[in-house]
C-alpha atoms as a PDB file:
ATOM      1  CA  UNK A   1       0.000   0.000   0.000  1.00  0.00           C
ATOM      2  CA  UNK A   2       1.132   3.659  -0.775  1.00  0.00           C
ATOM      3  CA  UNK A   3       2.390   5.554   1.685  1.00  0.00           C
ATOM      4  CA  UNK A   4       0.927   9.533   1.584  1.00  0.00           C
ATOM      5  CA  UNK A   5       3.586  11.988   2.502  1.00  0.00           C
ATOM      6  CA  UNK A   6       3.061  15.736   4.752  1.00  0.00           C
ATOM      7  CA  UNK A   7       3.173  17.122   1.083  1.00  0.00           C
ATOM      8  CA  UNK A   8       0.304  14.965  -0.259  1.00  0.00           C
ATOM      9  CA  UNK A   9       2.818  13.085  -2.769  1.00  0.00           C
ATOM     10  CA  UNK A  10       1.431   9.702  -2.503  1.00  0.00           C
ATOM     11  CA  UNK A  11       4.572   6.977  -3.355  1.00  0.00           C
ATOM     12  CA  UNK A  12       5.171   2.966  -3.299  1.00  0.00           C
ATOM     13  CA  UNK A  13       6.747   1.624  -0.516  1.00  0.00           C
ATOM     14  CA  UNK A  14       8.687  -1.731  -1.228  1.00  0.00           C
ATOM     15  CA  UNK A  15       6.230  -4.174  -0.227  1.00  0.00           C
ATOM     16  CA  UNK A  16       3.867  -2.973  -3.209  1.00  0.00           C
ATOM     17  CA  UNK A  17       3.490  -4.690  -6.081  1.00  0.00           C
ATOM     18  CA  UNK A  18       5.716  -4.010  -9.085  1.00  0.00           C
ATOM     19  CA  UNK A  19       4.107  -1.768 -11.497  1.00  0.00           C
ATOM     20  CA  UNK A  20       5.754   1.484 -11.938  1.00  0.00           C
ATOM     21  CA  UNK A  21       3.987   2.778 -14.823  1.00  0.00           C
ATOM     22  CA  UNK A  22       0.987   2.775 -12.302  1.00  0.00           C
ATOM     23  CA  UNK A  23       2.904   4.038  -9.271  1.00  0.00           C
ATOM     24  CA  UNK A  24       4.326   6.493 -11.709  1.00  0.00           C
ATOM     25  CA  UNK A  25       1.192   7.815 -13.064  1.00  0.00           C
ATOM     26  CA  UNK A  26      -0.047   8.016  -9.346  1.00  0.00           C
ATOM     27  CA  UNK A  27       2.845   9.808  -7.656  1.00  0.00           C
ATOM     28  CA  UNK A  28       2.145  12.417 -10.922  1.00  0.00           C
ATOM     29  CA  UNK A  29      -1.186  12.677 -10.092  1.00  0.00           C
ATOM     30  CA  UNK A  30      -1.196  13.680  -6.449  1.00  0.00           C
ATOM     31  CA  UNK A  31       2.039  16.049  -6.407  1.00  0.00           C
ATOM     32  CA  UNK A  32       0.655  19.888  -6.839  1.00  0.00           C
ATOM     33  CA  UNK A  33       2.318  21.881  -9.456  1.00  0.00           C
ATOM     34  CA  UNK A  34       1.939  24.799 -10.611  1.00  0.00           C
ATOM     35  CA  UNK A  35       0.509  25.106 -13.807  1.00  0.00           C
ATOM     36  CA  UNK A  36       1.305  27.513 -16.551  1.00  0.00           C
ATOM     37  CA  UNK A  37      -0.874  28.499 -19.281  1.00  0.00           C
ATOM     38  CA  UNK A  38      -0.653  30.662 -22.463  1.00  0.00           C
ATOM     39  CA  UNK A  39      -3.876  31.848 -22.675  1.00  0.00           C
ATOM     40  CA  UNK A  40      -7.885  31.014 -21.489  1.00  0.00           C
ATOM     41  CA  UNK A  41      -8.027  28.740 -23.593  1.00  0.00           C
ATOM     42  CA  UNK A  42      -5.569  26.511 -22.160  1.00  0.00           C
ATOM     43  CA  UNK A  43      -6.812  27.555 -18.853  1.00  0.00           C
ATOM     44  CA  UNK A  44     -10.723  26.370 -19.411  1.00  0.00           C
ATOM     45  CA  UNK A  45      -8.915  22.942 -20.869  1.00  0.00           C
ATOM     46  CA  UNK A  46      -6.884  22.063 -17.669  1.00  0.00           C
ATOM     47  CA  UNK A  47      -8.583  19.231 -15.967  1.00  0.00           C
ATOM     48  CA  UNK A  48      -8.299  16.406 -13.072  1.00  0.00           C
ATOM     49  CA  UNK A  49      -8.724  19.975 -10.719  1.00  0.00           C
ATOM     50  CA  UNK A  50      -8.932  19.764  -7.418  1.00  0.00           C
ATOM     51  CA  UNK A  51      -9.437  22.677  -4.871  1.00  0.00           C
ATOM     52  CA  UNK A  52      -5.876  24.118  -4.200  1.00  0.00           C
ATOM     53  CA  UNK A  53      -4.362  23.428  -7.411  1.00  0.00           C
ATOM     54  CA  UNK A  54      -2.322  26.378  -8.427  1.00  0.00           C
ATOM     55  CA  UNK A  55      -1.981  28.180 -12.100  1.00  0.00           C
ATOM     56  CA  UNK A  56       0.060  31.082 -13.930  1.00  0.00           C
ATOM     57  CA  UNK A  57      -1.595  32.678 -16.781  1.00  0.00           C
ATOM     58  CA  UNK A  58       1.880  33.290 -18.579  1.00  0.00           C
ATOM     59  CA  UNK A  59       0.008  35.592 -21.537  1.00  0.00           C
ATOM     60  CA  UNK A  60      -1.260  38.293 -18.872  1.00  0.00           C
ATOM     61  CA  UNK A  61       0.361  41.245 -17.738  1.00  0.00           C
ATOM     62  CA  UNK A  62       2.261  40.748 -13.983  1.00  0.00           C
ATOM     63  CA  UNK A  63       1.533  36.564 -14.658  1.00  0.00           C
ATOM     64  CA  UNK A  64      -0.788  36.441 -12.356  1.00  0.00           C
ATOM     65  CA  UNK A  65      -1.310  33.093  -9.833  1.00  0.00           C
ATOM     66  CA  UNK A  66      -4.656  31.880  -9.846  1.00  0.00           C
ATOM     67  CA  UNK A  67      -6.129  28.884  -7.069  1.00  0.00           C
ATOM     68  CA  UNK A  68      -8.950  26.706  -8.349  1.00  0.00           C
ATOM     69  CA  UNK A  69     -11.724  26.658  -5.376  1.00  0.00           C
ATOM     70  CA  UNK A  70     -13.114  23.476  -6.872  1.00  0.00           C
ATOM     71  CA  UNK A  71     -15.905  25.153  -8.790  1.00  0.00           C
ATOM     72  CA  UNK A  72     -13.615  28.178 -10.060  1.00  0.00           C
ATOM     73  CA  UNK A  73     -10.153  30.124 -10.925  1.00  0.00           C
ATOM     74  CA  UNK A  74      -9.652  32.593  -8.200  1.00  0.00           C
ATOM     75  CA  UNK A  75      -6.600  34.980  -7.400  1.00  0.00           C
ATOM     76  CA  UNK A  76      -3.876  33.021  -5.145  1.00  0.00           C
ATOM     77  CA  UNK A  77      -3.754  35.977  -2.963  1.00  0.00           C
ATOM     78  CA  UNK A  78      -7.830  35.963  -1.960  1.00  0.00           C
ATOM     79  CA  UNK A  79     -10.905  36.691  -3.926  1.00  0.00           C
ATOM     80  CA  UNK A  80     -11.096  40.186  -5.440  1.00  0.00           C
ATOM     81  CA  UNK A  81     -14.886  41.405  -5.819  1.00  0.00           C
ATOM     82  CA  UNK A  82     -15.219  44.658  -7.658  1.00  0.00           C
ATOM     83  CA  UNK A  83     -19.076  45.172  -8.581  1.00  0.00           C
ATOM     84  CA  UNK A  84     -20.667  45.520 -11.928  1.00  0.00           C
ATOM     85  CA  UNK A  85     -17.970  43.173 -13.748  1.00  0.00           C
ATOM     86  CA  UNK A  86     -19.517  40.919 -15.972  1.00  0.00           C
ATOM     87  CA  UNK A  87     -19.782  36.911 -15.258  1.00  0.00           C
ATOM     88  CA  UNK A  88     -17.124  34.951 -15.632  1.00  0.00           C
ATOM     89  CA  UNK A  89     -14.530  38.164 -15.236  1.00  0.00           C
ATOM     90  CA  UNK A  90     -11.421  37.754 -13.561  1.00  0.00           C
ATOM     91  CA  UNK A  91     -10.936  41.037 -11.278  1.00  0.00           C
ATOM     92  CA  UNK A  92      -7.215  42.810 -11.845  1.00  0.00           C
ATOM     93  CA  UNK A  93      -5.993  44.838  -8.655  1.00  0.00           C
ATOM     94  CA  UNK A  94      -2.899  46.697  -9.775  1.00  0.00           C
ATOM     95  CA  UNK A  95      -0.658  49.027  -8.155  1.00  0.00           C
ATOM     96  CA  UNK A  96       2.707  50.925  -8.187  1.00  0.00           C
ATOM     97  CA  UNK A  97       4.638  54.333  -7.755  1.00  0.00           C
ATOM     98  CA  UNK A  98       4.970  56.328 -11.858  1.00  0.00           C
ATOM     99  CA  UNK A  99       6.571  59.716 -12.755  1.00  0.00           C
ATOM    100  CA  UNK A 100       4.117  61.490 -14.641  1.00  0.00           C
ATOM    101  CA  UNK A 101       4.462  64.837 -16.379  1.00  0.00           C
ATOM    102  CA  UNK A 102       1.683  66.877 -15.746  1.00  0.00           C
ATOM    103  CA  UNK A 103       0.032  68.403 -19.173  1.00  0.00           C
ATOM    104  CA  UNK A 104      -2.342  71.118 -19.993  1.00  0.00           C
ATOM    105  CA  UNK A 105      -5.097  72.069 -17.262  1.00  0.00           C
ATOM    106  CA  UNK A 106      -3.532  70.620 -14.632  1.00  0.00           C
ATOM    107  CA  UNK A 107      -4.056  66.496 -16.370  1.00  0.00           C
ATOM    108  CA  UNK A 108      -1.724  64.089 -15.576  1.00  0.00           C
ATOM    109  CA  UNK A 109      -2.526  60.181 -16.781  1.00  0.00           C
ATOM    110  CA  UNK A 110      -1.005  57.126 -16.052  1.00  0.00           C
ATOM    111  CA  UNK A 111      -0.918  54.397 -19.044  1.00  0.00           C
ATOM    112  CA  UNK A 112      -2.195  50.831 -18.503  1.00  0.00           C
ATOM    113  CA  UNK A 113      -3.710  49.138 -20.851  1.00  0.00           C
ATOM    114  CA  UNK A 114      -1.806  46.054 -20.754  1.00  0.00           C
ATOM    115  CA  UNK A 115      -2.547  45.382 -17.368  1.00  0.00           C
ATOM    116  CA  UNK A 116      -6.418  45.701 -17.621  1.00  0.00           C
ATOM    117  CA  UNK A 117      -7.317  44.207 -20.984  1.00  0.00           C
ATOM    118  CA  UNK A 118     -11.138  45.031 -20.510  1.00  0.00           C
ATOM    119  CA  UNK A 119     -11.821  47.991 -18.767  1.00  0.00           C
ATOM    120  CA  UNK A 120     -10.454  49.718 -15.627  1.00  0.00           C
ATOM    121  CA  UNK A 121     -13.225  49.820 -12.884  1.00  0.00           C
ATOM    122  CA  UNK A 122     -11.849  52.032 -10.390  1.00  0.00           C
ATOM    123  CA  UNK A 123      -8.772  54.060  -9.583  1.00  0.00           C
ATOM    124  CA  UNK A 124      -7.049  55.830  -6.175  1.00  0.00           C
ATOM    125  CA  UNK A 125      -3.833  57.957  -6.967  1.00  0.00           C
ATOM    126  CA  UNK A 126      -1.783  59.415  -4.171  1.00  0.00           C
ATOM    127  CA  UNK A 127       1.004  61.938  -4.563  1.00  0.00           C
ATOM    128  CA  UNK A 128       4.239  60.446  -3.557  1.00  0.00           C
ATOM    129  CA  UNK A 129       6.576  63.342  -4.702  1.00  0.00           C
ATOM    130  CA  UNK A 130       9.735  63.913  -2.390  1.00  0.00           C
ATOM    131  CA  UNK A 131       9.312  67.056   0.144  1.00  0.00           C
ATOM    132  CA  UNK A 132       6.108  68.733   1.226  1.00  0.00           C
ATOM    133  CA  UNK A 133       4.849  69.919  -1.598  1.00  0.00           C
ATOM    134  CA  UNK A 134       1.194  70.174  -0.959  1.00  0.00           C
ATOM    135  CA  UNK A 135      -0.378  68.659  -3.914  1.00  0.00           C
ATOM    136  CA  UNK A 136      -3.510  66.783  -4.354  1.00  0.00           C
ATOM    137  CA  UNK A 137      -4.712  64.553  -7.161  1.00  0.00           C
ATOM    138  CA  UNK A 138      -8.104  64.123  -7.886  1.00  0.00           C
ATOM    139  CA  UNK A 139      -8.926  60.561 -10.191  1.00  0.00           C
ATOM    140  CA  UNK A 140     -11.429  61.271 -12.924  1.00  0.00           C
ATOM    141  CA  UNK A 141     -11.676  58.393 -15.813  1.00  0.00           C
ATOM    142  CA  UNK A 142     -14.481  56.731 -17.710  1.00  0.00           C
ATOM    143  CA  UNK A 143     -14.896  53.804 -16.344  1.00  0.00           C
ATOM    144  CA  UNK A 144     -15.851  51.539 -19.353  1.00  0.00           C
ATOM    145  CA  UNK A 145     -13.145  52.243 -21.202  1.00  0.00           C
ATOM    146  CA  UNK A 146      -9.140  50.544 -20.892  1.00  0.00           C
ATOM    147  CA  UNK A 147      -6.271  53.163 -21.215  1.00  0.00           C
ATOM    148  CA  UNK A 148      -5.159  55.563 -19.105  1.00  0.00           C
ATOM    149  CA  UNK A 149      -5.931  56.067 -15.184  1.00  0.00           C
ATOM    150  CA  UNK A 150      -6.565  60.291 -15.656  1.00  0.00           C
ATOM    151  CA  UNK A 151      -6.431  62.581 -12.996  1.00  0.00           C
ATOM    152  CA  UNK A 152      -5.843  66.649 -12.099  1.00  0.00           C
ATOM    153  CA  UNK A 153      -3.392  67.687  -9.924  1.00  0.00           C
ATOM    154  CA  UNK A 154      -4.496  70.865  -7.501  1.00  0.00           C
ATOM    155  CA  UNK A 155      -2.026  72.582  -5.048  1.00  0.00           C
ATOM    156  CA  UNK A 156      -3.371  71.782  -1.486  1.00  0.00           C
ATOM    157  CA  UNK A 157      -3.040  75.377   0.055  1.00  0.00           C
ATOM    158  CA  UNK A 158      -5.182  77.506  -2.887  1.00  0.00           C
ATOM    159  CA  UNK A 159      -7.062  74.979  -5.297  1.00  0.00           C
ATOM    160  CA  UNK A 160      -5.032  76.160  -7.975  1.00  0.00           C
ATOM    161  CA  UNK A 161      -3.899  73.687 -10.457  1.00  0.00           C
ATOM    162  CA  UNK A 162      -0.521  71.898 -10.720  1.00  0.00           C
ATOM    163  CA  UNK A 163       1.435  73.977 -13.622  1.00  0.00           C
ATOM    164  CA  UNK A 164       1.979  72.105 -17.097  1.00  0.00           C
ATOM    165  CA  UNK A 165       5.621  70.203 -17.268  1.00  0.00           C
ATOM    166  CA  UNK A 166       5.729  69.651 -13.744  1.00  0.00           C
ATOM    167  CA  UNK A 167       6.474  65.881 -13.102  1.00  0.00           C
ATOM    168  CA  UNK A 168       5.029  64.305  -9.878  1.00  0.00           C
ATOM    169  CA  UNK A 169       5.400  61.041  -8.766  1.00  0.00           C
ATOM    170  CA  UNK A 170       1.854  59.142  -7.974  1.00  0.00           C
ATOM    171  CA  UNK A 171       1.209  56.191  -5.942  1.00  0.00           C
ATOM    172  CA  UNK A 172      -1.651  54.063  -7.607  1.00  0.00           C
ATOM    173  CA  UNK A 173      -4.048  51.625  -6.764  1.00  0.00           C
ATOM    174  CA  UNK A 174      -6.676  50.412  -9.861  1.00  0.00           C
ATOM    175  CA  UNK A 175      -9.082  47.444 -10.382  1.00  0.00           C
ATOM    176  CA  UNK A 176     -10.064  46.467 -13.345  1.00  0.00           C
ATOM    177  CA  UNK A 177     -10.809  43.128 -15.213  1.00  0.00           C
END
């Protein structure tokens, strides 16, 4: 009889009957890997899931690590819920520090669309610029649309906005799917 180890590899022991092709096959079968897929297609194809089992999606931005629940894909990290996605959307929570150069009427905008391949659902942007330098940034974005997280920069102490050429540096947190 196998012998189930603390990682859930299940192995022969000597006293089992020869058949490694078997034994082989079974060992395979209960050691988790990770699995890596190009695209969603190869994702909906994987089978012999069981809750736990880990995947990359290789052809998305950041390669993120998914966890099947036993009924579904879900990030590795916990479950995301952003509202009004549509079913069967995988939610994207992105963030990081940019420089951005801040254009006419006070705009600055941070590029994305690589990372949210649908649509961008929501967006917080804090100035992270070295020294007190009062400034506030406002998000503003249409939210059906990919592209660009756009926002206005306004100096804290007046309301006045952030002059044209001035480059800030933006903290960034945005969900999409």
């Amino acid at each position: 009889m196998p012998q189930t180890r603390n990682n859930g590899a299940v192995v022969p022991v000597p006293s089992d009957p020869y058949n490694p092709p078997a034994d082989m096959a079974t060992m395979a079968d209960s050691l988790d890997v990770v699995r890596r897929v190009n695209s969603a297609a190869e994702q909906a194809a994987l089978t012999g899931l069981r809750a736990g089992n880990l995947m990359v999606r290789t052809d998305l931005s950041g390669q993120p690590l998914y966890k099947w629940s036993g009924t579904e894909w879900v990030p590795a990290a916990g479950r995301i819920r952003m509202a009004g996605l549509p079913a069967g959307s995988v939610p994207i929570l992105q963030t990081n520090e940019v420089a951005v150069t801040i254009g006419s009427g006070s705009a600055g905008s941070i590029p994305f669309p690589e990372v949210f391949p649908t649509a961008i659902r929501s967006l917080i942007i804090t100035d992270s610029t070295a020294g007190a330098n009062g400034i506030v940034v406002k998000a503003r974005m249409d939210l059906s649309t990919t592209g660009s997280g756009v926002f206005t920069a306004f100096n804290a102490t007046d309301g006045t906005g952030v002059a044209s050429g001035t480059t800030l540096y933006v903290n960034y947190i945005a969900g999409g799917y």
